[in-house]
PDB file of N, CA and C in Angstrom:
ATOM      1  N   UNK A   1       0.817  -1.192   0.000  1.00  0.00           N
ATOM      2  CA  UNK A   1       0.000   0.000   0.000  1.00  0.00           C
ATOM      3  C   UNK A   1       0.861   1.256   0.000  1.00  0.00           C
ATOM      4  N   UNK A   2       1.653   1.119   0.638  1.00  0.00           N
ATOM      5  CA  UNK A   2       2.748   2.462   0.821  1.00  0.00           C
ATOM      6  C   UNK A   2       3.294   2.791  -0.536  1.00  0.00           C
ATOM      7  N   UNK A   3       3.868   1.505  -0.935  1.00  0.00           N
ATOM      8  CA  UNK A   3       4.988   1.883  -2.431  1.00  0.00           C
ATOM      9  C   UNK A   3       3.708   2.648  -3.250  1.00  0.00           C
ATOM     10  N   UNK A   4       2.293   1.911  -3.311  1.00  0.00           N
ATOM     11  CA  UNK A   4       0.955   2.474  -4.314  1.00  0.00           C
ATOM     12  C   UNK A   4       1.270   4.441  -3.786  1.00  0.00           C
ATOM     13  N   UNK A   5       1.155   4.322  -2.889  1.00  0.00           N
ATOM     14  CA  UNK A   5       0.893   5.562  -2.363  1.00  0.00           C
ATOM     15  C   UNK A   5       2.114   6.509  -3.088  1.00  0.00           C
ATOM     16  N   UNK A   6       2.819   5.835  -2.626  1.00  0.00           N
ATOM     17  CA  UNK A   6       4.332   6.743  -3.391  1.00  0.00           C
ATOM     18  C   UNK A   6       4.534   6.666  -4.790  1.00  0.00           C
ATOM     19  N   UNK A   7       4.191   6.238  -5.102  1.00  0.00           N
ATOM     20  CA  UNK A   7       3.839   5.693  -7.058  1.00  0.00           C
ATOM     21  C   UNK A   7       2.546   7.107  -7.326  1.00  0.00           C
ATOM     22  N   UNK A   8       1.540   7.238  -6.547  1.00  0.00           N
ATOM     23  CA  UNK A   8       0.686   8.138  -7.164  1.00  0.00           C
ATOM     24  C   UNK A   8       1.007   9.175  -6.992  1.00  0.00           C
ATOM     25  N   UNK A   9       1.894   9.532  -5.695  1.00  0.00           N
ATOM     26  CA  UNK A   9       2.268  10.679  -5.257  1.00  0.00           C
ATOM     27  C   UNK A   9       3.761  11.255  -6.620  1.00  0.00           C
ATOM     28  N   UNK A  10       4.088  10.599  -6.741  1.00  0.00           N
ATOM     29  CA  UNK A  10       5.224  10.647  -7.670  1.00  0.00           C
ATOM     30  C   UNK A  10       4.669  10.567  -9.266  1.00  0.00           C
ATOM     31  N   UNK A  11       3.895  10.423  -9.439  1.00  0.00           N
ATOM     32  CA  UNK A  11       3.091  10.479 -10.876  1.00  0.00           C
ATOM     33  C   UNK A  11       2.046  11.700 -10.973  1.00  0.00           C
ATOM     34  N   UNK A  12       1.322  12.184 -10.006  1.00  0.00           N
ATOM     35  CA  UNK A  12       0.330  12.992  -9.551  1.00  0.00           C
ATOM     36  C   UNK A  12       0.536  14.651  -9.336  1.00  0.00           C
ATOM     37  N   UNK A  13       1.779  14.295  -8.494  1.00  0.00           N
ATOM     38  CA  UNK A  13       2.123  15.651  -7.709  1.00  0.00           C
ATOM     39  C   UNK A  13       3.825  16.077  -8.180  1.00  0.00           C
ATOM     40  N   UNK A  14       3.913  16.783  -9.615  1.00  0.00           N
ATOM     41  CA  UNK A  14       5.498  16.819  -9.462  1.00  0.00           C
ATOM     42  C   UNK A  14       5.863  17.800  -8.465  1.00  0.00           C
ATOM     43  N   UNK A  15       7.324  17.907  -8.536  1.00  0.00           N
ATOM     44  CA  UNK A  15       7.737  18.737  -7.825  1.00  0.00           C
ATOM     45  C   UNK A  15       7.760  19.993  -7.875  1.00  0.00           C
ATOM     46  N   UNK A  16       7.671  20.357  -8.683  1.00  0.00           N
ATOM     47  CA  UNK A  16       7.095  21.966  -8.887  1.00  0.00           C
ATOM     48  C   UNK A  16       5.752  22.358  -7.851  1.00  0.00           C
ATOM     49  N   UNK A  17       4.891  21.245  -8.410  1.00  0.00           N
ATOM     50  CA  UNK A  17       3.594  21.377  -7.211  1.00  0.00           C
ATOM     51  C   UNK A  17       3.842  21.273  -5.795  1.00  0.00           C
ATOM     52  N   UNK A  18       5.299  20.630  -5.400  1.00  0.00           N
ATOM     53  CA  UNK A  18       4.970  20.794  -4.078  1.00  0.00           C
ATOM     54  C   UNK A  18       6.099  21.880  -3.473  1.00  0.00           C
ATOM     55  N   UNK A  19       6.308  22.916  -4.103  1.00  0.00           N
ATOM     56  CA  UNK A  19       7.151  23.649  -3.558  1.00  0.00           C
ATOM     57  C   UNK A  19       6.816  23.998  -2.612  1.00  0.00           C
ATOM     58  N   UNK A  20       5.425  24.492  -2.221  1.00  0.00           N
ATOM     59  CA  UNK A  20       4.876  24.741  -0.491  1.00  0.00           C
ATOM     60  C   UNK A  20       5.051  24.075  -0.070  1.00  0.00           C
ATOM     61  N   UNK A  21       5.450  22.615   0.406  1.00  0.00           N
ATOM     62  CA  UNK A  21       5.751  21.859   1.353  1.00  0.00           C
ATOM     63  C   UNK A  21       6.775  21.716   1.664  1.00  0.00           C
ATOM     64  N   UNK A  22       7.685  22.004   0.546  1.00  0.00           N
ATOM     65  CA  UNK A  22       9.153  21.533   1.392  1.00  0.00           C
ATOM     66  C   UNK A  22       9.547  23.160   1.555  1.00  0.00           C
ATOM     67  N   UNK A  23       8.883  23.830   1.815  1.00  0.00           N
ATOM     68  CA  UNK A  23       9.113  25.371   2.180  1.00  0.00           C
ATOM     69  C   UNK A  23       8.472  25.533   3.516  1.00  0.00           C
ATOM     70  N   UNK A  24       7.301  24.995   3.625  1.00  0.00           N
ATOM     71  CA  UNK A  24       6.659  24.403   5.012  1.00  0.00           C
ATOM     72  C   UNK A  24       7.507  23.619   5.637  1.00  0.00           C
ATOM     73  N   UNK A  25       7.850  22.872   4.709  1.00  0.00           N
ATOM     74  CA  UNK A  25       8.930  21.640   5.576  1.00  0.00           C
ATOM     75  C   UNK A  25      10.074  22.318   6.417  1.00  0.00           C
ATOM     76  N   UNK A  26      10.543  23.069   5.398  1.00  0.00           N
ATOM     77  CA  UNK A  26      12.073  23.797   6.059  1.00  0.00           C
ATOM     78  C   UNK A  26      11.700  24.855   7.103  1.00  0.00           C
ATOM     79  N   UNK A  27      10.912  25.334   7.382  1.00  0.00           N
ATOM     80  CA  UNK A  27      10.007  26.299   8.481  1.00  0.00           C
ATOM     81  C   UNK A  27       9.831  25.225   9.341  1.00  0.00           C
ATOM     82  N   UNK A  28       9.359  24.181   9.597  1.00  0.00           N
ATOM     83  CA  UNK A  28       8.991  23.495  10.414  1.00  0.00           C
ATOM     84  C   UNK A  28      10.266  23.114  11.448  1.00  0.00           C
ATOM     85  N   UNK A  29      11.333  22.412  10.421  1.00  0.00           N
ATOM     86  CA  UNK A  29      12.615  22.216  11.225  1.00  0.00           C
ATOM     87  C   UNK A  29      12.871  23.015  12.286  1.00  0.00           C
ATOM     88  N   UNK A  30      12.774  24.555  11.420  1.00  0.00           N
ATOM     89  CA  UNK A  30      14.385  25.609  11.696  1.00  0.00           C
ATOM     90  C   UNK A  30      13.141  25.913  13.339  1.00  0.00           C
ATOM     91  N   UNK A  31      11.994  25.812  13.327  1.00  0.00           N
ATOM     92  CA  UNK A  31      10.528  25.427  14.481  1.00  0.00           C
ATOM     93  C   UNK A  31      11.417  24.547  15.556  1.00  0.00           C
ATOM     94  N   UNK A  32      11.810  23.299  15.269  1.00  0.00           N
ATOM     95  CA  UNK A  32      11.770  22.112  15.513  1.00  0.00           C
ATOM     96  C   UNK A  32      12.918  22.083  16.389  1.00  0.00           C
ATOM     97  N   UNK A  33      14.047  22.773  16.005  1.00  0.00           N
ATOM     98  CA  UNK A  33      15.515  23.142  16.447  1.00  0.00           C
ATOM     99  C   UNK A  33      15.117  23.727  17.480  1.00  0.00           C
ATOM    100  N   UNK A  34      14.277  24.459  17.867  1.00  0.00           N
ATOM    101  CA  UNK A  34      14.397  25.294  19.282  1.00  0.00           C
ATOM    102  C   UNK A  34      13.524  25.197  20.121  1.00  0.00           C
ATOM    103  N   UNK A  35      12.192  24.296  19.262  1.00  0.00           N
ATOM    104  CA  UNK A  35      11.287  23.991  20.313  1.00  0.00           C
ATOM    105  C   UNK A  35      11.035  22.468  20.710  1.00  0.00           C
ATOM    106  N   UNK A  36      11.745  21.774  20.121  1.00  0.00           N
ATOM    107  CA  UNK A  36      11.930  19.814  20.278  1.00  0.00           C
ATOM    108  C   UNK A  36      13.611  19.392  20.384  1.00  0.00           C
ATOM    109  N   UNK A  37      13.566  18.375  20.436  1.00  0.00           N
ATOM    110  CA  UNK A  37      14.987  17.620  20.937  1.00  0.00           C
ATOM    111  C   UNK A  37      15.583  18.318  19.686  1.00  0.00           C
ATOM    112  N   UNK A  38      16.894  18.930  19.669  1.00  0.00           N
ATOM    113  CA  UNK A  38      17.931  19.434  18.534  1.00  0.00           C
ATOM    114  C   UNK A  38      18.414  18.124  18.380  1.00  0.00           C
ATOM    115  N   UNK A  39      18.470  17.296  18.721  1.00  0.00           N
ATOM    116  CA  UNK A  39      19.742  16.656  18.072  1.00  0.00           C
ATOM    117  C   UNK A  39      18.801  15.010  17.673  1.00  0.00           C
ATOM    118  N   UNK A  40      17.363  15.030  18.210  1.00  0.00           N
ATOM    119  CA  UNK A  40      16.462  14.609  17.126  1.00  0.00           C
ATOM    120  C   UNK A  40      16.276  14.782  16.044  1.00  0.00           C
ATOM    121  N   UNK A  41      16.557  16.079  16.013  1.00  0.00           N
ATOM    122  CA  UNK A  41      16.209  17.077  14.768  1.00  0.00           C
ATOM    123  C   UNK A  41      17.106  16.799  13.156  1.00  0.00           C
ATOM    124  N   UNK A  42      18.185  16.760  13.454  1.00  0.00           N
ATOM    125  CA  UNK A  42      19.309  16.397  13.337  1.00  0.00           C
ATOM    126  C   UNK A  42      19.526  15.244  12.711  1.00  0.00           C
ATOM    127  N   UNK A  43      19.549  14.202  13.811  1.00  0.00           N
ATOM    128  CA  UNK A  43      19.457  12.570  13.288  1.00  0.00           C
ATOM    129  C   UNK A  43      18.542  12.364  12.538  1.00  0.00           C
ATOM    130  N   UNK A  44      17.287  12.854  12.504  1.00  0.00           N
ATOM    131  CA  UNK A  44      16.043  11.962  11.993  1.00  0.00           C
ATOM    132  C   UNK A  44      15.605  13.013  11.143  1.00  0.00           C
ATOM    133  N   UNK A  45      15.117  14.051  11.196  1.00  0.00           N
ATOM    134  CA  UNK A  45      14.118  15.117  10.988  1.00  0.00           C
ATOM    135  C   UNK A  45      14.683  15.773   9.645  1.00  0.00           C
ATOM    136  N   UNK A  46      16.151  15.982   9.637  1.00  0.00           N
ATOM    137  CA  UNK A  46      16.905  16.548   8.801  1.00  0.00           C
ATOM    138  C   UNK A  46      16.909  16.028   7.617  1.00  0.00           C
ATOM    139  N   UNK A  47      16.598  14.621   7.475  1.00  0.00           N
ATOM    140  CA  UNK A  47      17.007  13.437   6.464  1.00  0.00           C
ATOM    141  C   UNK A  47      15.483  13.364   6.061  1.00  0.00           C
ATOM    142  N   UNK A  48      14.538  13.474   6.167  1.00  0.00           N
ATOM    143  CA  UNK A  48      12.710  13.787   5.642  1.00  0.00           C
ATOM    144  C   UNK A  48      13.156  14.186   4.761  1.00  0.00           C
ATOM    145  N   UNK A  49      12.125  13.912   3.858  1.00  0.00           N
ATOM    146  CA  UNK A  49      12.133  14.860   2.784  1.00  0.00           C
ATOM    147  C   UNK A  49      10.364  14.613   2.150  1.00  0.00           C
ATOM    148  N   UNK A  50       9.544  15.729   1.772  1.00  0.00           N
ATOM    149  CA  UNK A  50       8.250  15.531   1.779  1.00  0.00           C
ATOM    150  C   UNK A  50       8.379  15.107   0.607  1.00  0.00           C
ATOM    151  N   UNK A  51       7.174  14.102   0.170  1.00  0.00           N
ATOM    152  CA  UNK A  51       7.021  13.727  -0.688  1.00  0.00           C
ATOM    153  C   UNK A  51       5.567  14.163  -1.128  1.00  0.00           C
ATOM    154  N   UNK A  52       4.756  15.091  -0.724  1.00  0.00           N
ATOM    155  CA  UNK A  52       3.536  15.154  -0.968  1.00  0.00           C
ATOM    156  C   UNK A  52       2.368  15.188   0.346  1.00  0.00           C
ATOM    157  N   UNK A  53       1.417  15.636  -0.506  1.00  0.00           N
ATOM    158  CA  UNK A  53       0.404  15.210   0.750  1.00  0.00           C
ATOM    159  C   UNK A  53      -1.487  14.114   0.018  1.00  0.00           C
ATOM    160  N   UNK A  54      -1.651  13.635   0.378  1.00  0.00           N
ATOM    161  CA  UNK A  54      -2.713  12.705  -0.085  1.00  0.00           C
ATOM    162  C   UNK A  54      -3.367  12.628   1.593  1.00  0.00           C
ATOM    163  N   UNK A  55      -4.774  12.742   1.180  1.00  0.00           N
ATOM    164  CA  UNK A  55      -5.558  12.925   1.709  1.00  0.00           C
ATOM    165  C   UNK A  55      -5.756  13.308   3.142  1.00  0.00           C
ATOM    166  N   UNK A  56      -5.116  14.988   3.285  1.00  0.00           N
ATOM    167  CA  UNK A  56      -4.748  15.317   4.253  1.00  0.00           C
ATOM    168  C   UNK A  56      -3.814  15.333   5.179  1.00  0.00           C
ATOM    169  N   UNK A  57      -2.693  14.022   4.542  1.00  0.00           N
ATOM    170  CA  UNK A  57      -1.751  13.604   5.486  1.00  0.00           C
ATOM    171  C   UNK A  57      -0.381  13.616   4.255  1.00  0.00           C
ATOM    172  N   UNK A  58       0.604  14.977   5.693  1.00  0.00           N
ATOM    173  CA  UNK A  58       1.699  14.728   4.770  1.00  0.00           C
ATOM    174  C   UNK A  58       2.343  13.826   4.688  1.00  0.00           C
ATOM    175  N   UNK A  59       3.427  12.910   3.328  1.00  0.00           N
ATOM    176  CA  UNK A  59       3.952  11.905   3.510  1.00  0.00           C
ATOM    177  C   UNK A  59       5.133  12.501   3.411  1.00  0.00           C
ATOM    178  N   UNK A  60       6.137  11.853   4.473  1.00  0.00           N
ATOM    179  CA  UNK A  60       7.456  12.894   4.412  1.00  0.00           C
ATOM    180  C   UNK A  60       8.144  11.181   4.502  1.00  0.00           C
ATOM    181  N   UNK A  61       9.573  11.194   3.580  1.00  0.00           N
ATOM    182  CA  UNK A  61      10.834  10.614   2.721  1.00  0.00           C
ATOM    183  C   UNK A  61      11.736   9.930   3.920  1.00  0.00           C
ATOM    184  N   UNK A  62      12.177   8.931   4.720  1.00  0.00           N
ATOM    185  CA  UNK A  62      13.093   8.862   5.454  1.00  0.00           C
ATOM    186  C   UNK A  62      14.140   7.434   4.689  1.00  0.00           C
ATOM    187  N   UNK A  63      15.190   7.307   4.948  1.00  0.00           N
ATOM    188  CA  UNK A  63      16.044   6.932   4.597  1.00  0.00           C
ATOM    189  C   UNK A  63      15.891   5.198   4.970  1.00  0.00           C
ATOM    190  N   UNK A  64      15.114   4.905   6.578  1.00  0.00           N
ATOM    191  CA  UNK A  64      15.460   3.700   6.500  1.00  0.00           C
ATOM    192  C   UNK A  64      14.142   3.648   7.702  1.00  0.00           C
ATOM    193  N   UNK A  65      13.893   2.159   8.063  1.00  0.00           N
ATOM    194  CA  UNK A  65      12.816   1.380   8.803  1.00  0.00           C
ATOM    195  C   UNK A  65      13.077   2.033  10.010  1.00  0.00           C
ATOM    196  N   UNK A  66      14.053   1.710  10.710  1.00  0.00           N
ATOM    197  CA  UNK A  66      14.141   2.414  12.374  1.00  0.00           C
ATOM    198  C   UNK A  66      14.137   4.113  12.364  1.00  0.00           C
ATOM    199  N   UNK A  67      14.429   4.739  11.595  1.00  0.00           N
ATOM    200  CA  UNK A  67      14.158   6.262  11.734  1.00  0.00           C
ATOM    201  C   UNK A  67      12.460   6.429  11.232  1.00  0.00           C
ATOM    202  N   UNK A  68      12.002   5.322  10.546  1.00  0.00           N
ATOM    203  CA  UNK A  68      10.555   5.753  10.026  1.00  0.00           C
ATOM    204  C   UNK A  68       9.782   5.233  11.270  1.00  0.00           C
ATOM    205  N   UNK A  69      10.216   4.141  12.184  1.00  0.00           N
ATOM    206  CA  UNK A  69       9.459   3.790  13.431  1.00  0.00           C
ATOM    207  C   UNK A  69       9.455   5.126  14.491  1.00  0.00           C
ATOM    208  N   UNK A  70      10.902   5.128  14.474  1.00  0.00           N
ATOM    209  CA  UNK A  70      11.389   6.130  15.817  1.00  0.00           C
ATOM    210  C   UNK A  70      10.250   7.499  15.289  1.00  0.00           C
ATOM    211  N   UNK A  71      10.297   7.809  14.179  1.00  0.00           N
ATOM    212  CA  UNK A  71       9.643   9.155  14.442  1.00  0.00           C
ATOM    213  C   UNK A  71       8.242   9.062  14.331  1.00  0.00           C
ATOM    214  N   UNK A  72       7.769   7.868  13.385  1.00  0.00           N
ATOM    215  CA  UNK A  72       6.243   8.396  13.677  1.00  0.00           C
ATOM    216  C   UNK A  72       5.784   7.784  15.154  1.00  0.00           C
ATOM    217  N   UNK A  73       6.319   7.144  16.052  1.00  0.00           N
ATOM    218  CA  UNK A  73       6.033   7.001  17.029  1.00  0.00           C
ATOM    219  C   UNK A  73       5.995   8.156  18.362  1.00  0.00           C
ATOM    220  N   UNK A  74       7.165   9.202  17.936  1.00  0.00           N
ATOM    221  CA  UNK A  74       8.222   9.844  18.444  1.00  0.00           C
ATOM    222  C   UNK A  74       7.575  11.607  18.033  1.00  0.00           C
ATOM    223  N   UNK A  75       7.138  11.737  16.876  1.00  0.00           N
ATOM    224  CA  UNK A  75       7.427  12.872  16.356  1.00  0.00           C
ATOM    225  C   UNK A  75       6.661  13.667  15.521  1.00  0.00           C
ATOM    226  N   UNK A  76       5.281  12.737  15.216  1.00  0.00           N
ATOM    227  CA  UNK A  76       4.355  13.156  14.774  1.00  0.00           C
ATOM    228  C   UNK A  76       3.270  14.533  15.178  1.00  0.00           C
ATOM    229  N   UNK A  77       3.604  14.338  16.658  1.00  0.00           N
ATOM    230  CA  UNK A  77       2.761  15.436  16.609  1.00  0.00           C
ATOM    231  C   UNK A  77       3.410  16.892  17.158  1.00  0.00           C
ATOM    232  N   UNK A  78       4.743  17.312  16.974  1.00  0.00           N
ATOM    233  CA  UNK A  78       5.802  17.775  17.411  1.00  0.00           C
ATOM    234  C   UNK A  78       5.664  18.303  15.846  1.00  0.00           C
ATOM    235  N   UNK A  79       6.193  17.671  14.756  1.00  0.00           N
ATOM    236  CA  UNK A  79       5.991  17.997  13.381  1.00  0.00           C
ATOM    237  C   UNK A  79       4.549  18.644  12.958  1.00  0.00           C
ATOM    238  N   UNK A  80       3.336  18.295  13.652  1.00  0.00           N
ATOM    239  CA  UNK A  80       2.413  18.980  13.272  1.00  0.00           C
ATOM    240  C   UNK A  80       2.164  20.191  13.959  1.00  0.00           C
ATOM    241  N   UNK A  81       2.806  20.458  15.115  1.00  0.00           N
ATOM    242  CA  UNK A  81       2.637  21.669  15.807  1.00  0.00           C
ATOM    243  C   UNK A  81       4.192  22.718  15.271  1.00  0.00           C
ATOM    244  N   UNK A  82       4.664  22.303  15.073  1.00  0.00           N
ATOM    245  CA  UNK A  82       5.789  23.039  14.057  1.00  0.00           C
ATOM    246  C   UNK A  82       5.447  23.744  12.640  1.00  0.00           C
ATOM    247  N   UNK A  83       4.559  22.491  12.076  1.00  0.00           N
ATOM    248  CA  UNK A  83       4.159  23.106  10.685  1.00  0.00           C
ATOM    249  C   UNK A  83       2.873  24.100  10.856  1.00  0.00           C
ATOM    250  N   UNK A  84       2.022  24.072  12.083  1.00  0.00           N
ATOM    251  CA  UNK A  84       1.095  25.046  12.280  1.00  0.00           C
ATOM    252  C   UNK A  84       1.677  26.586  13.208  1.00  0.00           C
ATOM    253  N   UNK A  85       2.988  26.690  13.446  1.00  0.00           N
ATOM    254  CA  UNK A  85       3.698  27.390  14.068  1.00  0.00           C
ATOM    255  C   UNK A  85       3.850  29.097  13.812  1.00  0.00           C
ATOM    256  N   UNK A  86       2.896  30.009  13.145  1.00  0.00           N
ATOM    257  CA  UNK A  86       2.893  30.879  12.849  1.00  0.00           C
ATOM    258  C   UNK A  86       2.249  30.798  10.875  1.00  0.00           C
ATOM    259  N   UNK A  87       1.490  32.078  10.683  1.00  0.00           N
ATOM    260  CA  UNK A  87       1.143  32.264   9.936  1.00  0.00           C
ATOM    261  C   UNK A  87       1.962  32.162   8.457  1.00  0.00           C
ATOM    262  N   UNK A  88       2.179  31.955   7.425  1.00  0.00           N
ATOM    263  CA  UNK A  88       2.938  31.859   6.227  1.00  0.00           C
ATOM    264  C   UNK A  88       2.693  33.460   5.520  1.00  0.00           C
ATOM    265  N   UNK A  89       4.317  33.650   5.493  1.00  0.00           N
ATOM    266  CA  UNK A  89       4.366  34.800   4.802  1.00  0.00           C
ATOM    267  C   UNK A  89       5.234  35.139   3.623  1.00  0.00           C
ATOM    268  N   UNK A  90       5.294  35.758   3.141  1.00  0.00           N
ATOM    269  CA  UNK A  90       6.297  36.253   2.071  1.00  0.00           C
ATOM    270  C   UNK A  90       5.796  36.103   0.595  1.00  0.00           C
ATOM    271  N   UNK A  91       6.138  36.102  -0.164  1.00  0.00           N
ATOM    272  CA  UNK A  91       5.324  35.956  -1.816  1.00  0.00           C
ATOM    273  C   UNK A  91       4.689  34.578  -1.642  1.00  0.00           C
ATOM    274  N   UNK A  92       4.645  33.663  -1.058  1.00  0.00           N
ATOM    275  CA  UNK A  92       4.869  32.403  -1.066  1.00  0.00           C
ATOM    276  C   UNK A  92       3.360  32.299  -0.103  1.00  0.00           C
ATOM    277  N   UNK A  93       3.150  33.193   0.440  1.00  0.00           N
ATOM    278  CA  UNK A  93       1.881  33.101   1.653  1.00  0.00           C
ATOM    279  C   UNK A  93       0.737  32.242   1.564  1.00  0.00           C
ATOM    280  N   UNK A  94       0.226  32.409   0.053  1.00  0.00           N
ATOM    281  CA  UNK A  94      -1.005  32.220  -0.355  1.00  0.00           C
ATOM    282  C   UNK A  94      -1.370  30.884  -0.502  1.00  0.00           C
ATOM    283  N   UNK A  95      -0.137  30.505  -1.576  1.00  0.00           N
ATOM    284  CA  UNK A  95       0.080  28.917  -1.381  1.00  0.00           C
ATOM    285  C   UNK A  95       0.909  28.201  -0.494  1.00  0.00           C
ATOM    286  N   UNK A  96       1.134  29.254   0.734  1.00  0.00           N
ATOM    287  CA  UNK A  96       1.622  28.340   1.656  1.00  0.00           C
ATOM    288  C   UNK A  96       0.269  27.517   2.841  1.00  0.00           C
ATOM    289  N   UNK A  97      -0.726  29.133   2.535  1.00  0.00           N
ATOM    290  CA  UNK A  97      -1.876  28.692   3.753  1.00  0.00           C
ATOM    291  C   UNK A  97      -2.609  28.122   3.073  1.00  0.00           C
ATOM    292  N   UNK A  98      -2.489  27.784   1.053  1.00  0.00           N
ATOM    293  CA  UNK A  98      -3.711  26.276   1.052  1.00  0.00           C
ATOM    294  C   UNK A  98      -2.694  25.053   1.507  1.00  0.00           C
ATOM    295  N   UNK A  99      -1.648  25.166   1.151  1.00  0.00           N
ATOM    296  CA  UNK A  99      -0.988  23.773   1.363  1.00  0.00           C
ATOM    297  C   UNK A  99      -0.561  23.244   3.278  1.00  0.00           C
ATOM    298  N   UNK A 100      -0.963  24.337   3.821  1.00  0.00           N
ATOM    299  CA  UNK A 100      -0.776  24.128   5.178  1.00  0.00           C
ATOM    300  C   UNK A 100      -2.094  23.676   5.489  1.00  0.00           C
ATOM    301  N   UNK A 101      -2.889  24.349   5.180  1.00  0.00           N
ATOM    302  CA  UNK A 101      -4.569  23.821   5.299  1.00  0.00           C
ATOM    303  C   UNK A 101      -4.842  22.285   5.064  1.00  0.00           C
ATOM    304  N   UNK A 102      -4.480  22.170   4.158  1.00  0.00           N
ATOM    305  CA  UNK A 102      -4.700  20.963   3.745  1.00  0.00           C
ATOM    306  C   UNK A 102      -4.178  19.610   4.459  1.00  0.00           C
ATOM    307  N   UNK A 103      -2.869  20.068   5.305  1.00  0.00           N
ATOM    308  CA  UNK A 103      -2.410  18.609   6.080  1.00  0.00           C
ATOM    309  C   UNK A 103      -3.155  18.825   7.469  1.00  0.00           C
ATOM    310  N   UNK A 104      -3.649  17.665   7.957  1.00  0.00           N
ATOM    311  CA  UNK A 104      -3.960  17.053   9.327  1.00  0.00           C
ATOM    312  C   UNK A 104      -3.295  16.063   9.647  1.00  0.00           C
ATOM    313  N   UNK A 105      -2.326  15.218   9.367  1.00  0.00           N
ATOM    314  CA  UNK A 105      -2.018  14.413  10.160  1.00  0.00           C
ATOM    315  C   UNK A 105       0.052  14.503   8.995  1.00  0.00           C
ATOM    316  N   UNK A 106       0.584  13.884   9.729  1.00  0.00           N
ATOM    317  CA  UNK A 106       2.043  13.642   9.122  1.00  0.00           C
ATOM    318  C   UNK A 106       1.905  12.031   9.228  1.00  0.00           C
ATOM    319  N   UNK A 107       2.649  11.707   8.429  1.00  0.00           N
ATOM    320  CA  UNK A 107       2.832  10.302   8.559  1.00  0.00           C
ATOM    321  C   UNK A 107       4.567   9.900   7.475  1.00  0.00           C
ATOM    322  N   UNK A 108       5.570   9.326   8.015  1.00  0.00           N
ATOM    323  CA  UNK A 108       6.928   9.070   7.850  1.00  0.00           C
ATOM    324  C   UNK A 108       6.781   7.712   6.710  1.00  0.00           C
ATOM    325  N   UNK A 109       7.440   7.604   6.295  1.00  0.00           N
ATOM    326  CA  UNK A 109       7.564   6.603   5.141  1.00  0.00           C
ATOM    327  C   UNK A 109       9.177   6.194   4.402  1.00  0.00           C
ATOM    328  N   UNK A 110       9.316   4.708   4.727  1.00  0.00           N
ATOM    329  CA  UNK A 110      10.692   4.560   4.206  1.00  0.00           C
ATOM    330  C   UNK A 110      10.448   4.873   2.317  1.00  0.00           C
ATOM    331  N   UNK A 111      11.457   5.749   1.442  1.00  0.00           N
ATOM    332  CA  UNK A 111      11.264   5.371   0.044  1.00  0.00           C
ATOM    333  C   UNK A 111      13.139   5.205   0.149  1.00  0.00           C
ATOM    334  N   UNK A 112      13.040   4.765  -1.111  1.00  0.00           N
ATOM    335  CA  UNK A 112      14.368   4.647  -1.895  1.00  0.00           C
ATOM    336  C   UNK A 112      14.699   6.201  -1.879  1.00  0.00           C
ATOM    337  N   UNK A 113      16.066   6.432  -2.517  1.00  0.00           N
ATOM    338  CA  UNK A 113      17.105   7.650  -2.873  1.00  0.00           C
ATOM    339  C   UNK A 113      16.129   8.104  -4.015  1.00  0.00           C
ATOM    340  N   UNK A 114      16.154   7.005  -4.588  1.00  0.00           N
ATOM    341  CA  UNK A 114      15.580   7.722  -6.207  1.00  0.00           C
ATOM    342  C   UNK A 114      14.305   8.566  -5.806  1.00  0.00           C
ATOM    343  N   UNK A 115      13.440   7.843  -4.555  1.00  0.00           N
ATOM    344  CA  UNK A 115      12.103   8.481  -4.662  1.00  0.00           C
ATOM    345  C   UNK A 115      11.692   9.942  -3.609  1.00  0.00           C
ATOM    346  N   UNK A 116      12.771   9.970  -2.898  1.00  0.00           N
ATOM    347  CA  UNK A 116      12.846  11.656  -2.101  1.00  0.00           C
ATOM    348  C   UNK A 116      13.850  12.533  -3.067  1.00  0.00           C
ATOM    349  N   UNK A 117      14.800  11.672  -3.939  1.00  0.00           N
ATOM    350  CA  UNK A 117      15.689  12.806  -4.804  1.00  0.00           C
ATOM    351  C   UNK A 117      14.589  13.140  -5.840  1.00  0.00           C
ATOM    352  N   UNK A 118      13.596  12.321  -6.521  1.00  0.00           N
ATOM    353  CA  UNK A 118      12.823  13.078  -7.406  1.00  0.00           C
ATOM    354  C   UNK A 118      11.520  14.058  -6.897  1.00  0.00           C
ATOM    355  N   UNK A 119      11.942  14.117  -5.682  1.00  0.00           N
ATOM    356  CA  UNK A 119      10.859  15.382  -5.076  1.00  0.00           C
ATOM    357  C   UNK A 119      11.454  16.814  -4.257  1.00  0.00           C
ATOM    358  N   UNK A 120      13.172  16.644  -4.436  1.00  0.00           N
ATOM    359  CA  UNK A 120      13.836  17.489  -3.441  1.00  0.00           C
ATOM    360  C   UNK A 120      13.673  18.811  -4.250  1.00  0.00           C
TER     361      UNK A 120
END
């Protein structure tokens, strides 16, 4: 079900479309650094990479099985109070507050290199 998920997300949503998220994404961190474990942040958090969002829930890129356990067990809702962490501003605002709107839940996902490098 996951790989399906990442197959539509990767056929569906290029990367151009998701420039609000990994702009959300990187707001969330630089969030994440001062208000959650830094050196969580670091090990695990740094190495995400969004891949999209489907049906409300962002799917964010991790490298391997134990960092995709550790954090959605760990970090899910730390990441969602980060990404709701102040209003979105700058040229970028407009489509930052539909694409912020739109996630309710995070959810971590092991993909391959190939499949977070074709969304970075």
């Amino acid at each position: 079900r996951l790989r399906e998920a990442q197959a539509h997300l990767k056929a569906h949503h290029p990367a151009a479309a998701d420039q609000p998220l990994h702009t959300l994404w990187r707001r969330a961190l630089a969030r994440l650094e001062t208000t959650w474990d830094p050196q969580a942040v670091r090990a695990y958090l740094q190495q995400a990479t969004p891949l999209g969002a489907e049906g409300g829930v962002l799917l964010l890129a991790v490298p391997d099985v134990a960092a995709c356990q550790w954090l959605n067990a760990r970090a899910r809702g730390p990441v969602l109070t980060a990404l709701a962490g102040g209003p979105p501003r700058g040229k970028q605002a407009a489509a930052l507050a539909n694409a912020l709107d739109a996630i309710k839940d995070v959810q971590f996902v092991v993909a391959r290199n190939s499949d977070a490098a074709s969304h970075a």
